[in-house]
C-alpha atoms as a PDB file:
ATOM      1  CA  UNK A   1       0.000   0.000   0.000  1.00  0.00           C
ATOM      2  CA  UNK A   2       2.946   2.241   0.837  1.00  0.00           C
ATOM      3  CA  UNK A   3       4.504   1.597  -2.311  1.00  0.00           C
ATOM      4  CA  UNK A   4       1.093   2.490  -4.113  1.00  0.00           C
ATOM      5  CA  UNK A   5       0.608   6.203  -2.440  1.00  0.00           C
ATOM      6  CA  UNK A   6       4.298   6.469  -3.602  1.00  0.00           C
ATOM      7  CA  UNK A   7       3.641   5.666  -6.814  1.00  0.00           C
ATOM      8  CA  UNK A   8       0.745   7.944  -6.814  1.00  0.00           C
ATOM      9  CA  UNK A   9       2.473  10.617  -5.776  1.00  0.00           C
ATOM     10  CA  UNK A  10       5.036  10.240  -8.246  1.00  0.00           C
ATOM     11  CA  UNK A  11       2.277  10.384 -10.802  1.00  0.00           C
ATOM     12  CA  UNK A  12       1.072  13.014  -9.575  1.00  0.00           C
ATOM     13  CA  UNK A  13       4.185  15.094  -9.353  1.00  0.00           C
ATOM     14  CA  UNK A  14       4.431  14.056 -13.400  1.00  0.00           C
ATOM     15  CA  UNK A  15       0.719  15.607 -14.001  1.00  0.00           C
ATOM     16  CA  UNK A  16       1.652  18.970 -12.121  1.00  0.00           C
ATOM     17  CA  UNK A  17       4.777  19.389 -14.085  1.00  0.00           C
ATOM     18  CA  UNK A  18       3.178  18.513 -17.339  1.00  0.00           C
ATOM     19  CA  UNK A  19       0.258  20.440 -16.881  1.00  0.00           C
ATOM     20  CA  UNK A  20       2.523  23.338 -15.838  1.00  0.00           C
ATOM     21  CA  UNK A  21       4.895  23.126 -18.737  1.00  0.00           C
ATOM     22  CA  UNK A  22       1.518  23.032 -21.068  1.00  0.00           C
ATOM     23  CA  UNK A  23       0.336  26.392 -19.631  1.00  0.00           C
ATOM     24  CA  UNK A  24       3.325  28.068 -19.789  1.00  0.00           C
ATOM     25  CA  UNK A  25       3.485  26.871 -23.530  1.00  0.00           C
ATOM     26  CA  UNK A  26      -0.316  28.663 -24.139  1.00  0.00           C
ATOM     27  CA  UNK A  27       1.228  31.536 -22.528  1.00  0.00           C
ATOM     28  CA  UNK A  28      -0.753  31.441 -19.211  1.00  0.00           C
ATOM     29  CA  UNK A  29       0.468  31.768 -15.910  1.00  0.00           C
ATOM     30  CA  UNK A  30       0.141  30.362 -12.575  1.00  0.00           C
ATOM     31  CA  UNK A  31      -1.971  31.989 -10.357  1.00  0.00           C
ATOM     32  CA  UNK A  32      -2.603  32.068  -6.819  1.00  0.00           C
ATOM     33  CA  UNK A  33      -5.907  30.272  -5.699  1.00  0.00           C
ATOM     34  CA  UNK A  34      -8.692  32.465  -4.147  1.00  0.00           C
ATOM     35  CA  UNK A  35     -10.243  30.029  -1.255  1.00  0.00           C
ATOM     36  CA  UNK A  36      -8.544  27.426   0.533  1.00  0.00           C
ATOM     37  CA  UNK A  37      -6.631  24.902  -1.127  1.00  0.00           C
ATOM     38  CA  UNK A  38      -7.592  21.295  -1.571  1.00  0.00           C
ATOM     39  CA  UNK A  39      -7.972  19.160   1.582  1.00  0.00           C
ATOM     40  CA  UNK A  40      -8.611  15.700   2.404  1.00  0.00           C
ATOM     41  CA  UNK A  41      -8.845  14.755  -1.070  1.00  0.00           C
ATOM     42  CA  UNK A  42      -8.624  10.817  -0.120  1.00  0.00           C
ATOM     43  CA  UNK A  43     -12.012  11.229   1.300  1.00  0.00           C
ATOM     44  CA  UNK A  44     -14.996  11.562  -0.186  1.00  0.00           C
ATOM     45  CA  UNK A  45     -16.479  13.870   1.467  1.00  0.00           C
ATOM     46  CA  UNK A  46     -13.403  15.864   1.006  1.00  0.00           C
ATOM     47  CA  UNK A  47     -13.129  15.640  -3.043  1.00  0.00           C
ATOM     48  CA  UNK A  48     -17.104  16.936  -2.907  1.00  0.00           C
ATOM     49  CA  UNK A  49     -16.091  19.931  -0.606  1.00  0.00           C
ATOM     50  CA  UNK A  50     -13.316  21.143  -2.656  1.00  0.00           C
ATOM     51  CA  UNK A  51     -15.320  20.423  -5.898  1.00  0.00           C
ATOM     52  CA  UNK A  52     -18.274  22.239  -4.610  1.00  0.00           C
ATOM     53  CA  UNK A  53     -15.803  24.969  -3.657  1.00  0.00           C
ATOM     54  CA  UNK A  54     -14.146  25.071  -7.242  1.00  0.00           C
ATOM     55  CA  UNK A  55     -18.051  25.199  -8.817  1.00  0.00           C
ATOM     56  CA  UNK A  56     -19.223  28.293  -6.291  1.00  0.00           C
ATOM     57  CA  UNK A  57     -15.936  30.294  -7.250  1.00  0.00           C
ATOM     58  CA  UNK A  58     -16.453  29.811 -11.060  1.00  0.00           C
ATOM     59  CA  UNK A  59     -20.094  30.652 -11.023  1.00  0.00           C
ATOM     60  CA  UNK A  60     -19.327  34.003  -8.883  1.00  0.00           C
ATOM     61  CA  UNK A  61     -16.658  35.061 -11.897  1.00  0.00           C
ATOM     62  CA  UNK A  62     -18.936  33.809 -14.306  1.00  0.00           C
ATOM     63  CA  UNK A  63     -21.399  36.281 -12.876  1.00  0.00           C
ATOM     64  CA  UNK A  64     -19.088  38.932 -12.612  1.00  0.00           C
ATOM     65  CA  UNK A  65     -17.973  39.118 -15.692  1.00  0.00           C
ATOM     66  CA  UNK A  66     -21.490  38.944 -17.408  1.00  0.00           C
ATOM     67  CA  UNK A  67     -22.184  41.863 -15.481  1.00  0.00           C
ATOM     68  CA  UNK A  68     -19.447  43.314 -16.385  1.00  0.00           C
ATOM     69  CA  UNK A  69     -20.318  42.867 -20.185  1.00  0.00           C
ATOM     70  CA  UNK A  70     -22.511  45.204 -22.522  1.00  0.00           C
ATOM     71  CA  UNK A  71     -25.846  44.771 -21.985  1.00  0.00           C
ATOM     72  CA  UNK A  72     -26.255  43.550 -25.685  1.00  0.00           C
ATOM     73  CA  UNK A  73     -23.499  41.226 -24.860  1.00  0.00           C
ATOM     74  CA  UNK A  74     -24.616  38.967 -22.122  1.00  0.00           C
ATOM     75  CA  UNK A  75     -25.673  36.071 -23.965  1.00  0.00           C
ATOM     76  CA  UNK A  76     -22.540  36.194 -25.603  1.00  0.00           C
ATOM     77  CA  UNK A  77     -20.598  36.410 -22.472  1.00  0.00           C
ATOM     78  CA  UNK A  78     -22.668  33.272 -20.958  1.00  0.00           C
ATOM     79  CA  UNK A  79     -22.403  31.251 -24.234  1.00  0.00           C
ATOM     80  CA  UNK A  80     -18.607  31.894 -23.861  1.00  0.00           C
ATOM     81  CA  UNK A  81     -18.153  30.698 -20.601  1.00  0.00           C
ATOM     82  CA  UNK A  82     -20.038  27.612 -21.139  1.00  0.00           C
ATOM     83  CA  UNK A  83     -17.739  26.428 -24.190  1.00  0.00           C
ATOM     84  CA  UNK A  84     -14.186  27.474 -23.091  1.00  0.00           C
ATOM     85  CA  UNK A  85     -15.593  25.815 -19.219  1.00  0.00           C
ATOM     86  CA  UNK A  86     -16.184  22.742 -21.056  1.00  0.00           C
ATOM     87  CA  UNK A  87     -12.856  23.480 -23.092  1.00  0.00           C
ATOM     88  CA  UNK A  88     -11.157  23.535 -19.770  1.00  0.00           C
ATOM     89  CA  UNK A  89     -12.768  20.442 -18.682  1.00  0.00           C
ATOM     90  CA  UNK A  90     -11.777  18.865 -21.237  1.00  0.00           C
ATOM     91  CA  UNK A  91      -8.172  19.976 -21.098  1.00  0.00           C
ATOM     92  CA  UNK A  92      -7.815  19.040 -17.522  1.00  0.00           C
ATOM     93  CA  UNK A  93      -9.541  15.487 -17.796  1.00  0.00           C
ATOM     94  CA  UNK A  94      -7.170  15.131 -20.917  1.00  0.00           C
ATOM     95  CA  UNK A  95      -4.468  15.423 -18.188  1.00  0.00           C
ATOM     96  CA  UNK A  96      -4.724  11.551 -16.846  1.00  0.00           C
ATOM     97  CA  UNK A  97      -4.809   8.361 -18.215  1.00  0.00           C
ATOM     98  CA  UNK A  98      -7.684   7.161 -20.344  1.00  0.00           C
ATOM     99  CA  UNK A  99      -7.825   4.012 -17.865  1.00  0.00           C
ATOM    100  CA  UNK A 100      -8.881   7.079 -15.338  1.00  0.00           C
ATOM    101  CA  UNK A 101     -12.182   7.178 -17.171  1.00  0.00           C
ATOM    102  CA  UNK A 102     -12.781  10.827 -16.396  1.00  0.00           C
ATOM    103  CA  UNK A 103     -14.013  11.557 -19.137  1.00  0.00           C
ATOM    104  CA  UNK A 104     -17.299   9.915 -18.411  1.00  0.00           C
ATOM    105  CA  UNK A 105     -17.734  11.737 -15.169  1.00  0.00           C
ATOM    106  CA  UNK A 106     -16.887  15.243 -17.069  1.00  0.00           C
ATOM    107  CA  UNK A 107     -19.949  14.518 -19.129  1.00  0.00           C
ATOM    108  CA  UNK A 108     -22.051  13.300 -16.846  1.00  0.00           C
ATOM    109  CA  UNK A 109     -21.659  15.962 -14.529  1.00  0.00           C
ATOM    110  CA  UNK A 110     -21.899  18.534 -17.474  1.00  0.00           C
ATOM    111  CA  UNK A 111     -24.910  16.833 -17.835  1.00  0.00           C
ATOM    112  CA  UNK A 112     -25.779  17.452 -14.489  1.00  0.00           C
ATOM    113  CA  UNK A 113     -25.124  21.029 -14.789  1.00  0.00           C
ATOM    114  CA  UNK A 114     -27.325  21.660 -17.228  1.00  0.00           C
ATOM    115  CA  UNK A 115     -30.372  20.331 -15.644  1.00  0.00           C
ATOM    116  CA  UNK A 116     -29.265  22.128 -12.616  1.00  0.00           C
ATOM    117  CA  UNK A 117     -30.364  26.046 -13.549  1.00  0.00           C
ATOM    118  CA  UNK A 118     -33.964  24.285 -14.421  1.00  0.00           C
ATOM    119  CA  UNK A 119     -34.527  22.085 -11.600  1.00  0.00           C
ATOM    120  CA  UNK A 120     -33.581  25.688  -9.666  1.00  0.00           C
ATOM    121  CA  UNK A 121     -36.193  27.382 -11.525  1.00  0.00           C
ATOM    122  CA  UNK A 122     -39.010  24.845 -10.767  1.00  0.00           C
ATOM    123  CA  UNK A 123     -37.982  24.191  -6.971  1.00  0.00           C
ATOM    124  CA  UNK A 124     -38.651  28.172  -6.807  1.00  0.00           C
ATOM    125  CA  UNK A 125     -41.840  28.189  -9.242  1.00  0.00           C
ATOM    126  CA  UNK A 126     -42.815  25.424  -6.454  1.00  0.00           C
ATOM    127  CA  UNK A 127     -42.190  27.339  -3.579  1.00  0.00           C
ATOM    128  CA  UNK A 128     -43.850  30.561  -4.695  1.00  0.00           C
ATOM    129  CA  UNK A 129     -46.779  28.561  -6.274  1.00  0.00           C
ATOM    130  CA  UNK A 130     -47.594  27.330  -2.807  1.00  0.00           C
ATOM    131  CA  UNK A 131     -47.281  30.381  -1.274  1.00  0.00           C
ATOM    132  CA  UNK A 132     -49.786  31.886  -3.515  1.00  0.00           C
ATOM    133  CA  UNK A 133     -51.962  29.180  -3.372  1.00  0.00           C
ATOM    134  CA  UNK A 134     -52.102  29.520   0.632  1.00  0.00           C
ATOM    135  CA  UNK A 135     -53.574  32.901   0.424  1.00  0.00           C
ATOM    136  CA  UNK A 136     -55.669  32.533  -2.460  1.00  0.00           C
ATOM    137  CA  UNK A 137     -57.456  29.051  -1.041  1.00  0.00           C
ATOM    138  CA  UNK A 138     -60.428  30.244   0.148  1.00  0.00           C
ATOM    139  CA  UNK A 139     -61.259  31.955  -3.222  1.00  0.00           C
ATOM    140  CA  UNK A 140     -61.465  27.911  -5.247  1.00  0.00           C
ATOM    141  CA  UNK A 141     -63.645  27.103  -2.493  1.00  0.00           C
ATOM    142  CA  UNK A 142     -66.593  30.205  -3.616  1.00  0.00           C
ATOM    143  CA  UNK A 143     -66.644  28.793  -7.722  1.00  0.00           C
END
C-alpha cells in the first residue's frame, strides 16, 4: 500500500509538471488560488467539498464578468463561458490516463449542470406557487 501512495504521488508530481509546462506553452500563468486549497482529497467527502468549492468560485466570476459585459453582450458572455468551461474540462480530464475514465464523469456531470439552472427554476416556481396558493385558497372554495 505504501509503495502504491508512492507511486501515486510520483504520478502526480508528473501531471503537475506537465500540466505546468503546457500552460506556460499557451502563454498562461500560474496563479494564486482564491479560497482554501484542496484538503482531504482521499475522502470523499473531502473531493465533494473542494469540488463544490471550485463550482461556487467559477459561477461568482462567471457572474461577474457577465455583469461586467454590454448589456447587448450577455448572452454572448454566458455562451462563452459555457464552451471554453467545457474546453477547460476537457483539457484538464485530458491530463490523466484514459484508464482514469474521467471523461465519463466530465460529461455526466456537465450533464448534471445543465439540468441544474432548471430544476432551480421549478424548486422556486414550487415554492412561490404554494405560497400563492395559501392565500388565495379560500377563493377555489366560492366557484
Amino acid at each position: 500500500m505504501c509503495g502504491e501512495i508512492d507511486e501515486q504521488v510520483v504520478v502526480g508530481q508528473d501531471l503537475l509538471d506537465q500540466i505546468r509546462v503546457m500552460t506556460r506553452k499557451l502563454g498562461i500563468e500560474q496563479g494564486g488560488a482564491s479560497g482554501p486549497g484542496p484538503k482531504g482529497l482521499a475522502e470523499a467527502e473531502g473531493r465533494a467539498a473542494y469540488m463544490d468549492q471550485i463550482f461556487r468560485e467559477g459561477l461568482a466570476r462567471a457572474v461577474s464578468d457577465v455583469a461586467a459585459a454590454e448589456e447587448d453582450e450577455t448572452i454572448d458572455a454566458l455562451a462563452s463561458q459555457a464552451i471554453a468551461l467545457a474546453r477547460l474540462a476537457g483539457f484538464i480530464a485530458g491530463q490523466l490516463p484514459p484508464e482514469a475514465d474521467l471523461f465519463r464523469a466530465v460529461i455526466e456531470a456537465m450533464t448534471a449542470g445543465h439540468s441544474e439552472p432548471g430544476a432551480i427554476v421549478e424548486a422556486h416556481r414550487r415554492a412561490n406557487d404554494h405560497h400563492h396558493h395559501d392565500h388565495h385558497g379560500s377563493d377555489h372554495h366560492h366557484h
